[in-house]
PDB file of N, CA and C in Angstrom:
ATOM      1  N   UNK A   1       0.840  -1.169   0.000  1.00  0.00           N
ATOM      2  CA  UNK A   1       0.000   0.000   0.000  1.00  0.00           C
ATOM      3  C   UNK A   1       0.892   1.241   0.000  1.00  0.00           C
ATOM      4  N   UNK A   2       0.665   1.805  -1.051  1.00  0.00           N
ATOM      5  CA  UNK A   2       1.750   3.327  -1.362  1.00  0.00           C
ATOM      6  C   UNK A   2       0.626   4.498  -0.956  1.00  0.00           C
ATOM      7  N   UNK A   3       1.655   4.905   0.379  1.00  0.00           N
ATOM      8  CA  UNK A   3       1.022   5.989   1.219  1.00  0.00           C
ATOM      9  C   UNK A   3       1.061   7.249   0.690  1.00  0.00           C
ATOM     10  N   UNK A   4       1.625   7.796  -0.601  1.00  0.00           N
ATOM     11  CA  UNK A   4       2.108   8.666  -0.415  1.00  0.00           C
ATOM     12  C   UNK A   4       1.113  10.212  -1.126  1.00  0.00           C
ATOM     13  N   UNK A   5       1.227  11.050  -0.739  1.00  0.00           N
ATOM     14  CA  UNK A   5       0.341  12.135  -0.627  1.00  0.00           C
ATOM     15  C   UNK A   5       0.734  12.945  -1.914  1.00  0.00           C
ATOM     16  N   UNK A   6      -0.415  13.214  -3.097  1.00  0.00           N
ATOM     17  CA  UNK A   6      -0.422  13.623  -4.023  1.00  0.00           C
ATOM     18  C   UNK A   6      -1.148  15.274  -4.062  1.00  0.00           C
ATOM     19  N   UNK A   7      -0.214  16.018  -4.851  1.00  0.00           N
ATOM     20  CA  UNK A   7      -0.568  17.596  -4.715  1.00  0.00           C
ATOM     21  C   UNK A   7      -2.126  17.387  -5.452  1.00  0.00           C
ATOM     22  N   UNK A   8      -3.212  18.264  -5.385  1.00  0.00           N
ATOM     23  CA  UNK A   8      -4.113  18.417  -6.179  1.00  0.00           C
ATOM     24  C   UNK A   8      -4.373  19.650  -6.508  1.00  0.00           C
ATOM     25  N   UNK A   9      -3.686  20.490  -5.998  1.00  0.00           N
ATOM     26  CA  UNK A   9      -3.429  21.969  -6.810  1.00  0.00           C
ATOM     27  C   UNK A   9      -3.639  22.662  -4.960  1.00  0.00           C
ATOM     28  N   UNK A  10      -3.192  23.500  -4.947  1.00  0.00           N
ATOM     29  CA  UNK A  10      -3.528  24.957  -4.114  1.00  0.00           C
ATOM     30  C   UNK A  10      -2.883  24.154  -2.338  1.00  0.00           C
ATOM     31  N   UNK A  11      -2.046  23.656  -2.605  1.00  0.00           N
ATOM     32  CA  UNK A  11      -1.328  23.064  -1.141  1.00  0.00           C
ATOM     33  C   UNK A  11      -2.524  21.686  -0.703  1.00  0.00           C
ATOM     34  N   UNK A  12      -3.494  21.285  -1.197  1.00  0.00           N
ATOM     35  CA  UNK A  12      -4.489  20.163  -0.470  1.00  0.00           C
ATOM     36  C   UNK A  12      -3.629  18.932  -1.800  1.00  0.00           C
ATOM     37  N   UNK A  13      -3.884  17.769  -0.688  1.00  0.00           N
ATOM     38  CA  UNK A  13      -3.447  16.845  -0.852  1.00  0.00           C
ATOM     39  C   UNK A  13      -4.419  15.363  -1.017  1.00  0.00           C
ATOM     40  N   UNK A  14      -3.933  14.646  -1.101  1.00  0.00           N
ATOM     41  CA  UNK A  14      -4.979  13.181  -0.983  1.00  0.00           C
ATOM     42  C   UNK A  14      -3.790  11.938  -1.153  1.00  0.00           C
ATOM     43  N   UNK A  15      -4.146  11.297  -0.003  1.00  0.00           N
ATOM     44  CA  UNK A  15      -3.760   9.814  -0.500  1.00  0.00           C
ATOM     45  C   UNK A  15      -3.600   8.541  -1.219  1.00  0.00           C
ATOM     46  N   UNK A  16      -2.607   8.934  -1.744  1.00  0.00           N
ATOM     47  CA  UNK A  16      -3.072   7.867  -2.928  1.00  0.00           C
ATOM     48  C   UNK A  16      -3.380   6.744  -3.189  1.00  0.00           C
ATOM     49  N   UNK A  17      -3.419   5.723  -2.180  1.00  0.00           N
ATOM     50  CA  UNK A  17      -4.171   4.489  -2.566  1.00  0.00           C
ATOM     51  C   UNK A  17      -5.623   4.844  -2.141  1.00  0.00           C
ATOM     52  N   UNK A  18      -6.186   5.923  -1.305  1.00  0.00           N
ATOM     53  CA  UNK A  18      -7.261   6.038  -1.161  1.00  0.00           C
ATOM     54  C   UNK A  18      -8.277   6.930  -2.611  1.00  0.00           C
ATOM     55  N   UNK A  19      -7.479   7.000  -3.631  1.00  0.00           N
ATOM     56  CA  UNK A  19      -7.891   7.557  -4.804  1.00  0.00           C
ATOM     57  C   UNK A  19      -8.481   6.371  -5.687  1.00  0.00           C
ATOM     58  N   UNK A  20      -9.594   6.381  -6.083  1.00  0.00           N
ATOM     59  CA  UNK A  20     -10.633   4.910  -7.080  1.00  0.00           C
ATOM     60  C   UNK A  20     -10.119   5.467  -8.351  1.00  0.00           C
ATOM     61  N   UNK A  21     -10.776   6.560  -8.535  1.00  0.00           N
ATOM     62  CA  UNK A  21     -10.349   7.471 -10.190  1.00  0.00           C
ATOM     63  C   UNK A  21     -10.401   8.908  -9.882  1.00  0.00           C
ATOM     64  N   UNK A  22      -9.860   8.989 -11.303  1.00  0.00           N
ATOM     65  CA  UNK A  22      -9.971  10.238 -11.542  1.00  0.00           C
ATOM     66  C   UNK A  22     -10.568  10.935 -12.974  1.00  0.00           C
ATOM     67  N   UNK A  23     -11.414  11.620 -12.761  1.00  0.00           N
ATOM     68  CA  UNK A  23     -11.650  12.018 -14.425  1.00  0.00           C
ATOM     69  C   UNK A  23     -12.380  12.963 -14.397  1.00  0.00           C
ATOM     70  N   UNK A  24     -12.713  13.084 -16.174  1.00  0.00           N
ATOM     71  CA  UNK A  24     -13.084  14.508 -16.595  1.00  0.00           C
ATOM     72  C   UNK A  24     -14.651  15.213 -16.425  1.00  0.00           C
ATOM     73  N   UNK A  25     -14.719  16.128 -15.789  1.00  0.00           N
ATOM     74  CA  UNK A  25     -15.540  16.754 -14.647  1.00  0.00           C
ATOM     75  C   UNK A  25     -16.953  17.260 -16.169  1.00  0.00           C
ATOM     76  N   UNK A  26     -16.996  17.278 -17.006  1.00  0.00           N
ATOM     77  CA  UNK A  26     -17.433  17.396 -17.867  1.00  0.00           C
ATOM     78  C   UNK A  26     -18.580  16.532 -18.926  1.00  0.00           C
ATOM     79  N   UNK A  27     -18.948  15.555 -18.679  1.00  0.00           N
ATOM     80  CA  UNK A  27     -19.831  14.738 -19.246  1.00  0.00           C
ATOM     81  C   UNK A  27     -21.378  14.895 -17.969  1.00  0.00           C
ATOM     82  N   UNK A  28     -22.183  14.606 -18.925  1.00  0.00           N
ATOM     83  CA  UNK A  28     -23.728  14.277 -17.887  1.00  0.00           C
ATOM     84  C   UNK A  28     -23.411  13.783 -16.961  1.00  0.00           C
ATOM     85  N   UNK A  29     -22.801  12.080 -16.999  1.00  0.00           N
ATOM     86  CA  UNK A  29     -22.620  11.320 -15.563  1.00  0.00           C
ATOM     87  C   UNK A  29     -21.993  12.044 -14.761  1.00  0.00           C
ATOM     88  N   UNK A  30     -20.487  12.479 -15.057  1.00  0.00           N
ATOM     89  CA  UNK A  30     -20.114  13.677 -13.789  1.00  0.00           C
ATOM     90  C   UNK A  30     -21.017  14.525 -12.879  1.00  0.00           C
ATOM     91  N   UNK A  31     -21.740  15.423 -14.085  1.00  0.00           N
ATOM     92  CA  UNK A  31     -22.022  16.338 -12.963  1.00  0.00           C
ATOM     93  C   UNK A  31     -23.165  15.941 -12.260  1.00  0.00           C
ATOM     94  N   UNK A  32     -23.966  14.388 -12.683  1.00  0.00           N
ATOM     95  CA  UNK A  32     -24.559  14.065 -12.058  1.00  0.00           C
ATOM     96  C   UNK A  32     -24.472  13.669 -10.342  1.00  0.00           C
ATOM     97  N   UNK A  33     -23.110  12.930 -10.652  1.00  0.00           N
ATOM     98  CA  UNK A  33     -22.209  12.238  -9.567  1.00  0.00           C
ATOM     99  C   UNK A  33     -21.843  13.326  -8.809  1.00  0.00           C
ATOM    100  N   UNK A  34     -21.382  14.767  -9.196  1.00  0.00           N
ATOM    101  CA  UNK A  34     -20.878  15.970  -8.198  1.00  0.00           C
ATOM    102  C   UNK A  34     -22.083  16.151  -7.419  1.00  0.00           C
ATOM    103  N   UNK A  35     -23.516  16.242  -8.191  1.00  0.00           N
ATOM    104  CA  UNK A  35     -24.795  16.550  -7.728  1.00  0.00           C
ATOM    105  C   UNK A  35     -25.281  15.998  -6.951  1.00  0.00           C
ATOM    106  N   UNK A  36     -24.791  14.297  -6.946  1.00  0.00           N
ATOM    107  CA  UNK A  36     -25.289  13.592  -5.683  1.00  0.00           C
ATOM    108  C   UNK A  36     -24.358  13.731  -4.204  1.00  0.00           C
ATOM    109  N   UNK A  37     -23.049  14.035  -4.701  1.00  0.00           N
ATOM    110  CA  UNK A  37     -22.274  13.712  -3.701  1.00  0.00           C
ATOM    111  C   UNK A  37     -22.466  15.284  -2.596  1.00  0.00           C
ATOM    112  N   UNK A  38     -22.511  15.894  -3.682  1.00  0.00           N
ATOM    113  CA  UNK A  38     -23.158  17.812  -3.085  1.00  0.00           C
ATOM    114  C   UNK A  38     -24.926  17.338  -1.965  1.00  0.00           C
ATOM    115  N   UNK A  39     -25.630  16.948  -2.086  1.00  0.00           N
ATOM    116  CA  UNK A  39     -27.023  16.053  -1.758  1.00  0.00           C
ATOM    117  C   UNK A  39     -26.476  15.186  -0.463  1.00  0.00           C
ATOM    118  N   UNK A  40     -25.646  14.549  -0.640  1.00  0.00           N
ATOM    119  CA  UNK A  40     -25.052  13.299  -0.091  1.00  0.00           C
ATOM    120  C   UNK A  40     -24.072  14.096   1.600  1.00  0.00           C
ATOM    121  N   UNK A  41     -23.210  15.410   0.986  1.00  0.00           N
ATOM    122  CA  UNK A  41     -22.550  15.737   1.648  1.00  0.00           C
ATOM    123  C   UNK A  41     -21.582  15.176   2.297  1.00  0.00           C
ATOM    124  N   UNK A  42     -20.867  14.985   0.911  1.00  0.00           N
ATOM    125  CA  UNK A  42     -19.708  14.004   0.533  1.00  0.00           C
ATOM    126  C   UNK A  42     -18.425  14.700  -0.295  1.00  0.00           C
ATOM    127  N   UNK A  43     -18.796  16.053  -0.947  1.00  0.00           N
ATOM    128  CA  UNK A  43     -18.344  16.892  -2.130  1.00  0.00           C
ATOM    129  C   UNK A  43     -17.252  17.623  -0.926  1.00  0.00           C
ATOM    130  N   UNK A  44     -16.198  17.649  -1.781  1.00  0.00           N
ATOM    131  CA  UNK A  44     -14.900  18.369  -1.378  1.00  0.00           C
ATOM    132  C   UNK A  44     -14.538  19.167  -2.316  1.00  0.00           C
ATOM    133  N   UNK A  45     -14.521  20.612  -2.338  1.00  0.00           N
ATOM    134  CA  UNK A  45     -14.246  21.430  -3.742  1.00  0.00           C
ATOM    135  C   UNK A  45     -12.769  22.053  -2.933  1.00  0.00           C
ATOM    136  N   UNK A  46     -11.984  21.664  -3.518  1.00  0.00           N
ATOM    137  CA  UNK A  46     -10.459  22.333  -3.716  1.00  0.00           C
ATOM    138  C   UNK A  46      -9.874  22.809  -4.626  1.00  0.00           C
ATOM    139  N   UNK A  47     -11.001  23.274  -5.658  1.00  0.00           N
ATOM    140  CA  UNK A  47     -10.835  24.525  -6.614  1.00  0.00           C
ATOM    141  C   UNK A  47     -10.133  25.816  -6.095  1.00  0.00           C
ATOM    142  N   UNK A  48     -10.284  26.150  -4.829  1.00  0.00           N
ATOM    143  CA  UNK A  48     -10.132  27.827  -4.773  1.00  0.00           C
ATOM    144  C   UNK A  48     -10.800  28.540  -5.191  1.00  0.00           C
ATOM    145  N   UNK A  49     -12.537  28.242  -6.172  1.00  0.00           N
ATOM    146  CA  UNK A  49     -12.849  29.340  -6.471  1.00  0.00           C
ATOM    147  C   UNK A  49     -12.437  29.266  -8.507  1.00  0.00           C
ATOM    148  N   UNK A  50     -11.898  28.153  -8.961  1.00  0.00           N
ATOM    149  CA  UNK A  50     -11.184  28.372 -10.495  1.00  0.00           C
ATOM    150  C   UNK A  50     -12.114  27.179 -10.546  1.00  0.00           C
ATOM    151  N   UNK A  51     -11.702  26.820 -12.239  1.00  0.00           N
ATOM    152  CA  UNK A  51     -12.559  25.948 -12.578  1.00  0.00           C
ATOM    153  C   UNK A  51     -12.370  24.546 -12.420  1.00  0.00           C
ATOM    154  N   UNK A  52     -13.093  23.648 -12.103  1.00  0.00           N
ATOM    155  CA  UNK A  52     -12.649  22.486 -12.254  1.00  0.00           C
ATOM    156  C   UNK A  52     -12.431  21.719 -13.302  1.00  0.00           C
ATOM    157  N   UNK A  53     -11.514  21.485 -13.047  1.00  0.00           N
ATOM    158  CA  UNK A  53     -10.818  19.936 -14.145  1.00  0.00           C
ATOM    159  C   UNK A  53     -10.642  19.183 -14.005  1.00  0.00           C
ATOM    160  N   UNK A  54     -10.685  18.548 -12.571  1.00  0.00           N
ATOM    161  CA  UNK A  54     -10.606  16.712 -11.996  1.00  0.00           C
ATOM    162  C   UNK A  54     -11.947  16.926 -11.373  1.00  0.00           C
ATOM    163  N   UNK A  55     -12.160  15.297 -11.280  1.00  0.00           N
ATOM    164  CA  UNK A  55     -13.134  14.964 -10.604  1.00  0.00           C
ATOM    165  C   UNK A  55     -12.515  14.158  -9.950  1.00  0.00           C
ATOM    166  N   UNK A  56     -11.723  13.869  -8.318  1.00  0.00           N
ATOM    167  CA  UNK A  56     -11.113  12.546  -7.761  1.00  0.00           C
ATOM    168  C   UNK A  56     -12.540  11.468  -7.132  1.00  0.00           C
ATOM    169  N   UNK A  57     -12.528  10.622  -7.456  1.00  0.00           N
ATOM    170  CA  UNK A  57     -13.730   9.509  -6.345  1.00  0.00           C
ATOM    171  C   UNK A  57     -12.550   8.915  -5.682  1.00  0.00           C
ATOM    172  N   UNK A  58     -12.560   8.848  -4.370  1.00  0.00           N
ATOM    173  CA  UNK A  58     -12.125   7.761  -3.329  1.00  0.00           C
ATOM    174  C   UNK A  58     -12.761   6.089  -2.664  1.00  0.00           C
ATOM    175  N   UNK A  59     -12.472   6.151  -2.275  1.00  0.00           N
ATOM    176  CA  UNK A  59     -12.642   4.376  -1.748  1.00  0.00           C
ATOM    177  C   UNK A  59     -13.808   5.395  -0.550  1.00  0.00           C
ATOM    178  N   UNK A  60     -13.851   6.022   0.041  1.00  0.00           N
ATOM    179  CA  UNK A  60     -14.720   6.365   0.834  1.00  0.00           C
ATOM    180  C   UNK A  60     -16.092   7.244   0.251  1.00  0.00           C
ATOM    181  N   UNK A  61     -15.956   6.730  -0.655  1.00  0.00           N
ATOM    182  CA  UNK A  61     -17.275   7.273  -1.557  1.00  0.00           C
ATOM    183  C   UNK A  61     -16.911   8.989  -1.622  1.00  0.00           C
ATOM    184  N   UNK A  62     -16.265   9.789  -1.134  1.00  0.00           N
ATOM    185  CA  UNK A  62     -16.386  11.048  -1.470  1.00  0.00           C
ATOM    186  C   UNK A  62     -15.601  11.397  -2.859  1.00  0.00           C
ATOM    187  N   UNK A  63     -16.071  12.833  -3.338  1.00  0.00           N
ATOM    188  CA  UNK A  63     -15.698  13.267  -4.196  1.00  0.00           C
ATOM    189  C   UNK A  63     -15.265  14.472  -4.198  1.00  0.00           C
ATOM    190  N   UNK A  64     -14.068  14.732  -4.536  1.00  0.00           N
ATOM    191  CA  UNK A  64     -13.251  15.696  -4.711  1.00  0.00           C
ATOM    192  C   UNK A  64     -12.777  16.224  -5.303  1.00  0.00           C
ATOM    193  N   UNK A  65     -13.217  17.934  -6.112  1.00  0.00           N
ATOM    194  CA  UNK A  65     -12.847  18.850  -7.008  1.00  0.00           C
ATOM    195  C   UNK A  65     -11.941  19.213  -6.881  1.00  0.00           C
ATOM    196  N   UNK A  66     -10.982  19.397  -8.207  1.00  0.00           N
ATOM    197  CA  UNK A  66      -9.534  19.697  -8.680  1.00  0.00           C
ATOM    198  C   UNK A  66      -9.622  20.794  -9.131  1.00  0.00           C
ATOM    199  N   UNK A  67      -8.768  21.824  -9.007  1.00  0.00           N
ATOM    200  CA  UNK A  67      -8.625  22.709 -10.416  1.00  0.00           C
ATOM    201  C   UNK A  67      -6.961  22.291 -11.323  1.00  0.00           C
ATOM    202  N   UNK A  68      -6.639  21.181 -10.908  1.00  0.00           N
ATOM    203  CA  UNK A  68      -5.743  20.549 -11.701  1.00  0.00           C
ATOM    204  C   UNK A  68      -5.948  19.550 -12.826  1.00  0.00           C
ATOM    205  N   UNK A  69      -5.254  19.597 -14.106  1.00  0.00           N
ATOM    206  CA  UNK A  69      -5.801  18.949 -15.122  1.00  0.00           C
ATOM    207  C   UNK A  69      -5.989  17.688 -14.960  1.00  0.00           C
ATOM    208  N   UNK A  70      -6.431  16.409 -15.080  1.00  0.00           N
ATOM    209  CA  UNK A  70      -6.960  14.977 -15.124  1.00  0.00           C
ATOM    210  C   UNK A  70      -5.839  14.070 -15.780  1.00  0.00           C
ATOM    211  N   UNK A  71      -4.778  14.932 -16.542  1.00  0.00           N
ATOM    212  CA  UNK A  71      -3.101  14.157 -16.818  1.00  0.00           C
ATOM    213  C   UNK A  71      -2.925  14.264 -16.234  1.00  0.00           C
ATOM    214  N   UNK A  72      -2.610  15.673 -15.562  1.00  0.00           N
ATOM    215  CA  UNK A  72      -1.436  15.884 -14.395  1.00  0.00           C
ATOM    216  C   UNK A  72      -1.559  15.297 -13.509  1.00  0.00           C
ATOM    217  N   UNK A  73      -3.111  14.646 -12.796  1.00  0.00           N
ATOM    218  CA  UNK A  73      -3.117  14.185 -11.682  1.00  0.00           C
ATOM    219  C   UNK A  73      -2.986  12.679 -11.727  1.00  0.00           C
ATOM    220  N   UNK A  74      -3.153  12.215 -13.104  1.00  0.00           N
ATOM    221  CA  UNK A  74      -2.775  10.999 -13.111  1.00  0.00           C
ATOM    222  C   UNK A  74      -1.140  10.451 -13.072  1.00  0.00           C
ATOM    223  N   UNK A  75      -0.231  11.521 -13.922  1.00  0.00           N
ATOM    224  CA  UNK A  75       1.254  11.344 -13.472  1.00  0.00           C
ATOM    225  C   UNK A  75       1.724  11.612 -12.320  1.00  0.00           C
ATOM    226  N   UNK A  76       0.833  12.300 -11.879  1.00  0.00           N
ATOM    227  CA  UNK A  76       1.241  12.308  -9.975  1.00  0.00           C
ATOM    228  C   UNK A  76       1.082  11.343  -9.349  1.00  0.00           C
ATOM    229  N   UNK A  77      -0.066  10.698  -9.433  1.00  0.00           N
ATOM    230  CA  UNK A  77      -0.431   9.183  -8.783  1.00  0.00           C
ATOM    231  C   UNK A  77       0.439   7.996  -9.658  1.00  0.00           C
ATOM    232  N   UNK A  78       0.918   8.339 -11.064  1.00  0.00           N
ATOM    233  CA  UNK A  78       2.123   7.294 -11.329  1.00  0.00           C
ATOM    234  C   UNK A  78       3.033   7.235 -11.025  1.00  0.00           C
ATOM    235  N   UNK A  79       3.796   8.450 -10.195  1.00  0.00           N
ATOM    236  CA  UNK A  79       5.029   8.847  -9.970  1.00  0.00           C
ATOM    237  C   UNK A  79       5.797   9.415 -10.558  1.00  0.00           C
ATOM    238  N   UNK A  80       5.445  10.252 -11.707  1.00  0.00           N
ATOM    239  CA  UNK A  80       5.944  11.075 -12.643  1.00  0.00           C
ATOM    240  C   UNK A  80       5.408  12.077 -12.819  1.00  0.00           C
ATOM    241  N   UNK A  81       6.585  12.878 -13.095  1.00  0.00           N
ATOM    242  CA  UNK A  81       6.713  14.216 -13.320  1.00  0.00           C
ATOM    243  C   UNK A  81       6.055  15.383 -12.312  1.00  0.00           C
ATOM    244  N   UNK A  82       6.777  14.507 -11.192  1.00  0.00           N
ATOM    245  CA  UNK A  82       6.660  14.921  -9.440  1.00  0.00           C
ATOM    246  C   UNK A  82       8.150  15.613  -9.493  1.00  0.00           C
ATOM    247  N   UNK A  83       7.962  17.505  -9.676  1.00  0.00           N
ATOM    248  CA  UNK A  83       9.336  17.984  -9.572  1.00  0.00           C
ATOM    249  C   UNK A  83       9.841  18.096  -8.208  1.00  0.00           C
ATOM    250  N   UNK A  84      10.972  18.459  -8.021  1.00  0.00           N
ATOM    251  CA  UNK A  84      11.077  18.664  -6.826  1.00  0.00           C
ATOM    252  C   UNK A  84      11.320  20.764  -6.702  1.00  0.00           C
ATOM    253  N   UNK A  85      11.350  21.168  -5.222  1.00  0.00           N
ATOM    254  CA  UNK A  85      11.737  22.775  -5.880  1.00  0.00           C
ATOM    255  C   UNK A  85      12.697  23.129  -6.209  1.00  0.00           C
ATOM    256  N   UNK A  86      12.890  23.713  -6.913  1.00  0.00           N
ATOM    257  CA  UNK A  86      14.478  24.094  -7.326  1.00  0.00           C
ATOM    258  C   UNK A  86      15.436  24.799  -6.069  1.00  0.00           C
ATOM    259  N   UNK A  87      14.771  25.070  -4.951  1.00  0.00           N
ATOM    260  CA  UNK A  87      15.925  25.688  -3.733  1.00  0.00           C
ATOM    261  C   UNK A  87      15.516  25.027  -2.854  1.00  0.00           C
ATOM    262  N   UNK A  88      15.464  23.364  -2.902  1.00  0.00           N
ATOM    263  CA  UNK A  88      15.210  22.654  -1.871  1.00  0.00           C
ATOM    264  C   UNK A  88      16.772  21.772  -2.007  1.00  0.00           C
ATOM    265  N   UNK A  89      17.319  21.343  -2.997  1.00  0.00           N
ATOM    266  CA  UNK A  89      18.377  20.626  -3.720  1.00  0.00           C
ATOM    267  C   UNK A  89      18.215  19.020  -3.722  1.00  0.00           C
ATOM    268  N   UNK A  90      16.475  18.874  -3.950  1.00  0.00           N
ATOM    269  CA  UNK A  90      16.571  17.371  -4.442  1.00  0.00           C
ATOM    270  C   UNK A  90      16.165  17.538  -5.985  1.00  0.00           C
ATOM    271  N   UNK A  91      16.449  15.793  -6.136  1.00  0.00           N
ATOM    272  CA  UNK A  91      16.682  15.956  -7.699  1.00  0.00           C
ATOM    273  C   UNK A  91      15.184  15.496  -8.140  1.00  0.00           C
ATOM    274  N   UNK A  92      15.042  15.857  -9.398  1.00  0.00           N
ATOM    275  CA  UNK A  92      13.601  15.242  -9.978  1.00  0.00           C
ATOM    276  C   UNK A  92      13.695  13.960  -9.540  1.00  0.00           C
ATOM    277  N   UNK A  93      12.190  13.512  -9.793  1.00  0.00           N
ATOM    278  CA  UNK A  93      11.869  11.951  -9.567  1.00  0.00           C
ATOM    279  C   UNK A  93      11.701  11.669 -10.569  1.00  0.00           C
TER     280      UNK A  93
END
């Protein structure tokens, strides 16, 4: 079980084996699924206020708004193209 904590834009994070999918916030079924989970009071918006572009579902049934793109968050949860900061002095992963 890989514990490790994936950016989703604006400093909030999520665990990544506790991530089911991820996808594009944009079709009927989505915003159906945002609509129930908003109903449900289950909906996590970590937009900031911008638009969304992920939709994360977890193993705990909640759902959680991105304003990070639906690649990016998938190479984060693969382990790629996780930079590191440039005045921290580790090296890319």
């Amino acid at each position: 079980m890989d514990g490790r904590l994936i950016n989703i834009g604006f400093g909030n994070t999520v665990i990544s084996y506790r991530v089911v999918a991820v996808v594009v916030p944009g079709s009927a079924p989505m915003k159906r699924l945002r609509e129930r989970a908003t109903q449900a009071d289950r909906l996590i918006d970590a937009t900031h206020g911008r638009k969304t572009r992920s939709i994360i579902v977890t193993d705990s049934n909640h759902i959680i708004l991105s304003a990070v793109h639906t690649e990016t968050l998938s190479q984060r949860l693969n382990g790629h193209g996780v930079a590191a900061r440039p005045d921290s002095g580790e090296k890319d992963t």
